[in-house]
N, C-alpha and C. Protein backbone atom coordinates (compact mmCIF):
# COMPACT_ATOMS: atom_id res chain seq x y z
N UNK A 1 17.07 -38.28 107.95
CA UNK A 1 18.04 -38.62 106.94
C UNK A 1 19.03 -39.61 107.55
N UNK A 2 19.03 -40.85 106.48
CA UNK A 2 19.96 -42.01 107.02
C UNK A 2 20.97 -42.05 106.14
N UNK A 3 22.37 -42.52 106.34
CA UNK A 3 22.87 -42.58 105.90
C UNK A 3 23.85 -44.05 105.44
N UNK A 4 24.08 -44.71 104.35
CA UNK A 4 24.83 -46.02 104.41
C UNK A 4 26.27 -45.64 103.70
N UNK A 5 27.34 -46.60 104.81
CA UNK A 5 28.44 -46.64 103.97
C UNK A 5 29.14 -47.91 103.53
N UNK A 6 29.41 -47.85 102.34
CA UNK A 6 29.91 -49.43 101.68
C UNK A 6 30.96 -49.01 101.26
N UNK A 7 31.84 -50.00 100.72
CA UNK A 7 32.73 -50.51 99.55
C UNK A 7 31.41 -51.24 98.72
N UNK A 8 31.50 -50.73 97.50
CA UNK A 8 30.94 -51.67 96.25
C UNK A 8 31.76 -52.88 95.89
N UNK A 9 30.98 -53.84 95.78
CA UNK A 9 31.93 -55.42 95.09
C UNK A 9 31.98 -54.94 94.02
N UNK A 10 32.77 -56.04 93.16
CA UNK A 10 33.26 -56.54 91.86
C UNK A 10 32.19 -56.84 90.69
N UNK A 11 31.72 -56.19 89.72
CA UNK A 11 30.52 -56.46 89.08
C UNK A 11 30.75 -58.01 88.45
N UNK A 12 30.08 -58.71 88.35
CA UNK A 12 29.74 -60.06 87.94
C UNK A 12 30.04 -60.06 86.52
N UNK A 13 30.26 -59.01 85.49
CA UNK A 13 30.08 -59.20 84.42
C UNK A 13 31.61 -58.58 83.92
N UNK A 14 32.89 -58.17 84.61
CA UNK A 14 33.62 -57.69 84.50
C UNK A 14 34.72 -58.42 85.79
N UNK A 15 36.11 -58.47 85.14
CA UNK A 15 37.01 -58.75 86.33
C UNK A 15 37.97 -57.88 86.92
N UNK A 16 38.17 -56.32 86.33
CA UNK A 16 38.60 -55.43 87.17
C UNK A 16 38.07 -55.16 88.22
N UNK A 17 38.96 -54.19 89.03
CA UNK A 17 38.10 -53.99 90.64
C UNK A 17 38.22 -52.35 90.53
N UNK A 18 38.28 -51.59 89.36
CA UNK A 18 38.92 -50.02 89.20
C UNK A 18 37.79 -49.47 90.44
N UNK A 19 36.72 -49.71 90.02
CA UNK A 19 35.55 -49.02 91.20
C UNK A 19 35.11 -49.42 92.36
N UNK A 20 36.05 -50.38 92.67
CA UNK A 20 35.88 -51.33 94.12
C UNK A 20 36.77 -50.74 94.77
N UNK A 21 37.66 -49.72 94.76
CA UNK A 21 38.65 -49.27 95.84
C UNK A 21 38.16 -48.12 96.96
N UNK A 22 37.50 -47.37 96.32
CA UNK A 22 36.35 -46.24 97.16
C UNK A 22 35.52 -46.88 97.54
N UNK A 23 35.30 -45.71 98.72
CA UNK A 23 33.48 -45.99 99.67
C UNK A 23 32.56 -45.20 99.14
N UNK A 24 31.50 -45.59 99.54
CA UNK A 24 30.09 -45.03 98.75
C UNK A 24 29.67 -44.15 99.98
N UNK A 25 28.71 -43.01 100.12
CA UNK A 25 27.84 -42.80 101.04
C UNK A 25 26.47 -42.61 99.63
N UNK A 26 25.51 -43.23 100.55
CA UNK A 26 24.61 -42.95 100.16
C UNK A 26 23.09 -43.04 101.09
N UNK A 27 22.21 -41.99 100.68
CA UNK A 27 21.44 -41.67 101.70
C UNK A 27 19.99 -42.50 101.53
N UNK A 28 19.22 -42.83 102.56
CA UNK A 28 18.28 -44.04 102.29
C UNK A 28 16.88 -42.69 102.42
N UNK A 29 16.05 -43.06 101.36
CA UNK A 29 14.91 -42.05 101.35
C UNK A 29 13.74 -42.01 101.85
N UNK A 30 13.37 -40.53 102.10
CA UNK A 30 12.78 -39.83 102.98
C UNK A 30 11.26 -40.08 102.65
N UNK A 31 11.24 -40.24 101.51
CA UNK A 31 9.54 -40.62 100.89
C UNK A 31 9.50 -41.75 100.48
N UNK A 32 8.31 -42.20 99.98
CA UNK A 32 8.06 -43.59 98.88
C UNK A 32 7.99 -42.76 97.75
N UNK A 33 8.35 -43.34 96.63
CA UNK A 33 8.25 -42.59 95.48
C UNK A 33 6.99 -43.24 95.15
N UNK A 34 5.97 -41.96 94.38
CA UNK A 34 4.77 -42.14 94.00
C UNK A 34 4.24 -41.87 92.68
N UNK A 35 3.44 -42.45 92.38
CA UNK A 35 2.89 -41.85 90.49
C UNK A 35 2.42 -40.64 90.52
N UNK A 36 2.69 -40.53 89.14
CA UNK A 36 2.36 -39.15 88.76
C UNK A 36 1.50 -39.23 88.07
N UNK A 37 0.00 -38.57 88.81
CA UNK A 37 -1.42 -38.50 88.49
C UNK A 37 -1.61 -38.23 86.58
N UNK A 38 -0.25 -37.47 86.10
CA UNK A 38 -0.87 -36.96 84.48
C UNK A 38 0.21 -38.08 84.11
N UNK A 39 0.80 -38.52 84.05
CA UNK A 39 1.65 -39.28 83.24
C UNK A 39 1.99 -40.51 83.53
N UNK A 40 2.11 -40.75 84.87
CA UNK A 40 1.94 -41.96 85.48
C UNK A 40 3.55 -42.33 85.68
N UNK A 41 4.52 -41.95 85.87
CA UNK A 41 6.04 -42.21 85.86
C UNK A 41 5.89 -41.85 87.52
N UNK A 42 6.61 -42.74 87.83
CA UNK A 42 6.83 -43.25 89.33
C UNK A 42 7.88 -41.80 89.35
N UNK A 43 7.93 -41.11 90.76
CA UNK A 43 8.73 -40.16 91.22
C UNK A 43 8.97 -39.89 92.65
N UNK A 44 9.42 -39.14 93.13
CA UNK A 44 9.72 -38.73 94.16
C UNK A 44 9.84 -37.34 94.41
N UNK A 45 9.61 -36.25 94.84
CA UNK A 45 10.91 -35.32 95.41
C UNK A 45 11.84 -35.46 96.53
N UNK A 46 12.17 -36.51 96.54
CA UNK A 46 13.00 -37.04 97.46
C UNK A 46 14.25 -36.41 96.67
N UNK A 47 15.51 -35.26 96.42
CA UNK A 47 16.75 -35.31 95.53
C UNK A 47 17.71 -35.93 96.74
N UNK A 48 17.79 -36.47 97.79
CA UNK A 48 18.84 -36.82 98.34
C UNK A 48 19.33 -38.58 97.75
N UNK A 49 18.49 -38.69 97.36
CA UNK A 49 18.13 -40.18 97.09
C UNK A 49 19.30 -40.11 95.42
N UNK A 50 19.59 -38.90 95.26
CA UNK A 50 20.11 -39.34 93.94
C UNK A 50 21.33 -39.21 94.08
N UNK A 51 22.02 -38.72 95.03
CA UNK A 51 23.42 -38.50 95.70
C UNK A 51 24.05 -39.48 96.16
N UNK A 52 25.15 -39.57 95.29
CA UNK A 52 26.28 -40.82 95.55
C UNK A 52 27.69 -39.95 95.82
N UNK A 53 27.91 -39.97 97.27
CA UNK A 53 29.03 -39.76 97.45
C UNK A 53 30.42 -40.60 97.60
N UNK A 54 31.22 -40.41 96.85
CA UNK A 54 32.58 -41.36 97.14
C UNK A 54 33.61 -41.00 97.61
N UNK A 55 34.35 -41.74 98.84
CA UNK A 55 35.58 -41.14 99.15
C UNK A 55 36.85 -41.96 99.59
N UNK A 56 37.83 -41.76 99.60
CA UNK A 56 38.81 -42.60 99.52
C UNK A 56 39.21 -43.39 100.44
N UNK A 57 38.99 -43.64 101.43
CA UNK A 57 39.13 -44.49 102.99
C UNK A 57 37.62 -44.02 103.30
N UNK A 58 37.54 -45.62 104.40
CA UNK A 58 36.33 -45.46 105.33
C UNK A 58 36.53 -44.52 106.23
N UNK A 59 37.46 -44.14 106.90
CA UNK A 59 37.49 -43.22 107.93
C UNK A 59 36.94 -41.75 107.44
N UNK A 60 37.48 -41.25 106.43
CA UNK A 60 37.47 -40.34 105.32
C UNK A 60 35.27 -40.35 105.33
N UNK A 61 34.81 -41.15 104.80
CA UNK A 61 33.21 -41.14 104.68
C UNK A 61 32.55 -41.39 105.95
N UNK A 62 33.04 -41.82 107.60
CA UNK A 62 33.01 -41.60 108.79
C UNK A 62 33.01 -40.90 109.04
N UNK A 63 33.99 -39.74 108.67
CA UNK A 63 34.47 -38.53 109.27
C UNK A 63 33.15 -36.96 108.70
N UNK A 64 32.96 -37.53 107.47
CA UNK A 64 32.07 -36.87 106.80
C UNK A 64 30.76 -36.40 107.34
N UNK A 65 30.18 -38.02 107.86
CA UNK A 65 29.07 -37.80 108.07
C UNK A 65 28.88 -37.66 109.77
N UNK A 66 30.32 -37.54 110.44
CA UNK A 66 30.11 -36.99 111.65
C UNK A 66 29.92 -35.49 111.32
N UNK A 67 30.59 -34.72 110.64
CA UNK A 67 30.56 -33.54 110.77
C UNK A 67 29.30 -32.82 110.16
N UNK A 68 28.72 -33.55 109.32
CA UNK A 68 27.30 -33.08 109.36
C UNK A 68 26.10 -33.75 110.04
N UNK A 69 26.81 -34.29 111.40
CA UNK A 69 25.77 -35.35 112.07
C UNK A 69 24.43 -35.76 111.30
N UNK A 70 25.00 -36.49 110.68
CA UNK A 70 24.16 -37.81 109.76
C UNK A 70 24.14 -38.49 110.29
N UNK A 71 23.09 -39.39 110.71
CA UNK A 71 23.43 -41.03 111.37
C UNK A 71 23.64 -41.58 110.09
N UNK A 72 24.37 -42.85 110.59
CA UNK A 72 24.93 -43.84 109.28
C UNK A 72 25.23 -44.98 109.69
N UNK A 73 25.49 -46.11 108.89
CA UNK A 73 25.20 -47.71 109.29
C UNK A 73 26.74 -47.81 108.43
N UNK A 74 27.97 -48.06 108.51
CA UNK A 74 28.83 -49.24 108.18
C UNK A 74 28.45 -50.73 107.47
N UNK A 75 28.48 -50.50 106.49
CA UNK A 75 28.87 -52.12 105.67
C UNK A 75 30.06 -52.70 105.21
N UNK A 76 30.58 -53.50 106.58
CA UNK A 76 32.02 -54.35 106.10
C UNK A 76 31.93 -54.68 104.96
N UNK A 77 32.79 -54.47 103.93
CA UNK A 77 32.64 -55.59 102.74
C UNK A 77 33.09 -57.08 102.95
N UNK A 78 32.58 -57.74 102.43
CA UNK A 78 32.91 -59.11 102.34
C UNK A 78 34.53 -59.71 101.62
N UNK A 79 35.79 -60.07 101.72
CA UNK A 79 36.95 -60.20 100.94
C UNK A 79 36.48 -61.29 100.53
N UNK A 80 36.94 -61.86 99.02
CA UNK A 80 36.85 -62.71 98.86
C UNK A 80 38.01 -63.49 98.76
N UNK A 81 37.67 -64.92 98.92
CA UNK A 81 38.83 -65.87 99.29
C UNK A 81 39.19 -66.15 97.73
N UNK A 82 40.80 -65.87 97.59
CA UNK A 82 41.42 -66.44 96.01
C UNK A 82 42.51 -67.41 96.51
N UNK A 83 42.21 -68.46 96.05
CA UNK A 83 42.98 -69.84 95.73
C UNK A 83 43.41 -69.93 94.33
N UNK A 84 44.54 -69.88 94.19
CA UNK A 84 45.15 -69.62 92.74
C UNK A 84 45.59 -71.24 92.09
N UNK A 85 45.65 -71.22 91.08
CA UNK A 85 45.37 -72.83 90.75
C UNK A 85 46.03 -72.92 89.82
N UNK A 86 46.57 -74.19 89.27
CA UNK A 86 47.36 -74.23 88.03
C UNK A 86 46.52 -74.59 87.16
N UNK A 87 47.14 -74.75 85.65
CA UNK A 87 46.55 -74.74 84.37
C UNK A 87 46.27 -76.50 84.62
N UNK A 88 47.74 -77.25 85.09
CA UNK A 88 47.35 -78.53 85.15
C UNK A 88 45.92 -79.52 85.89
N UNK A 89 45.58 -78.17 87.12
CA UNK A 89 44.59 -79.26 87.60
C UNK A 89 43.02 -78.80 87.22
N UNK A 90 42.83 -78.49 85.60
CA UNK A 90 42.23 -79.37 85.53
C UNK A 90 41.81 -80.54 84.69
N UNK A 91 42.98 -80.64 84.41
CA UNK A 91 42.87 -82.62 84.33
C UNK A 91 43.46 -83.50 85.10
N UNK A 92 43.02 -83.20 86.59
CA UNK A 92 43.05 -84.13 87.46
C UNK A 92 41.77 -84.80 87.59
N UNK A 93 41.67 -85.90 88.10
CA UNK A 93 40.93 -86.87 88.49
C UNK A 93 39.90 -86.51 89.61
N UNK A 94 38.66 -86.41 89.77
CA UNK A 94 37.89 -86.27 90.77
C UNK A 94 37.95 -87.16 91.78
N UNK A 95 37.95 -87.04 92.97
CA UNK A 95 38.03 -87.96 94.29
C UNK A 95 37.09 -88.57 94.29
């Protein structure tokens, strides 16, 4: 059992960040999910795979998965760079 921890970005289709302030743990799975011989719907019994844990600081989802010695991988999030701009430029002139 592996474990990953993120910050989630900013969804592309929305400009709040309400669900970008928590970390995620989530666990990377133990099987391939496979068909199901009578019905044919892809599955697993993998249930760890469906567990999304969130918690409020990285240290906080660090701390977690020391104490149930989980190995786990850290994902810096990426910040993004905001350059704030006026209404006037853009009708400025291209260089």
């Amino acid at each position: 059992m592996f474990a990953r921890i993120y910050r989630p970005s900013k969804p592309a289709v929305s400009s709040g960040k309400a669900w970008t302030r928590h970390w995620i743990v989530e666990f990377e799975p133990e099987r391939r999910p496979e068909p199901d011989p009578l019905i044919g719907w892809v599955g697993s019994g993998d249930t760890r795979r469906q567990l999304r844990l969130r918690f409020p600081t990285r240290e906080a989802a660090v701390a977690y998965c020391q104490r149930r010695r989980i190995p786990y991988a850290v994902e810096e999030p990426k910040e993004r760079a905001f350059r704030p701009k006026s209404y006037a430029e853009n009708f400025l002139r291209p260089r």
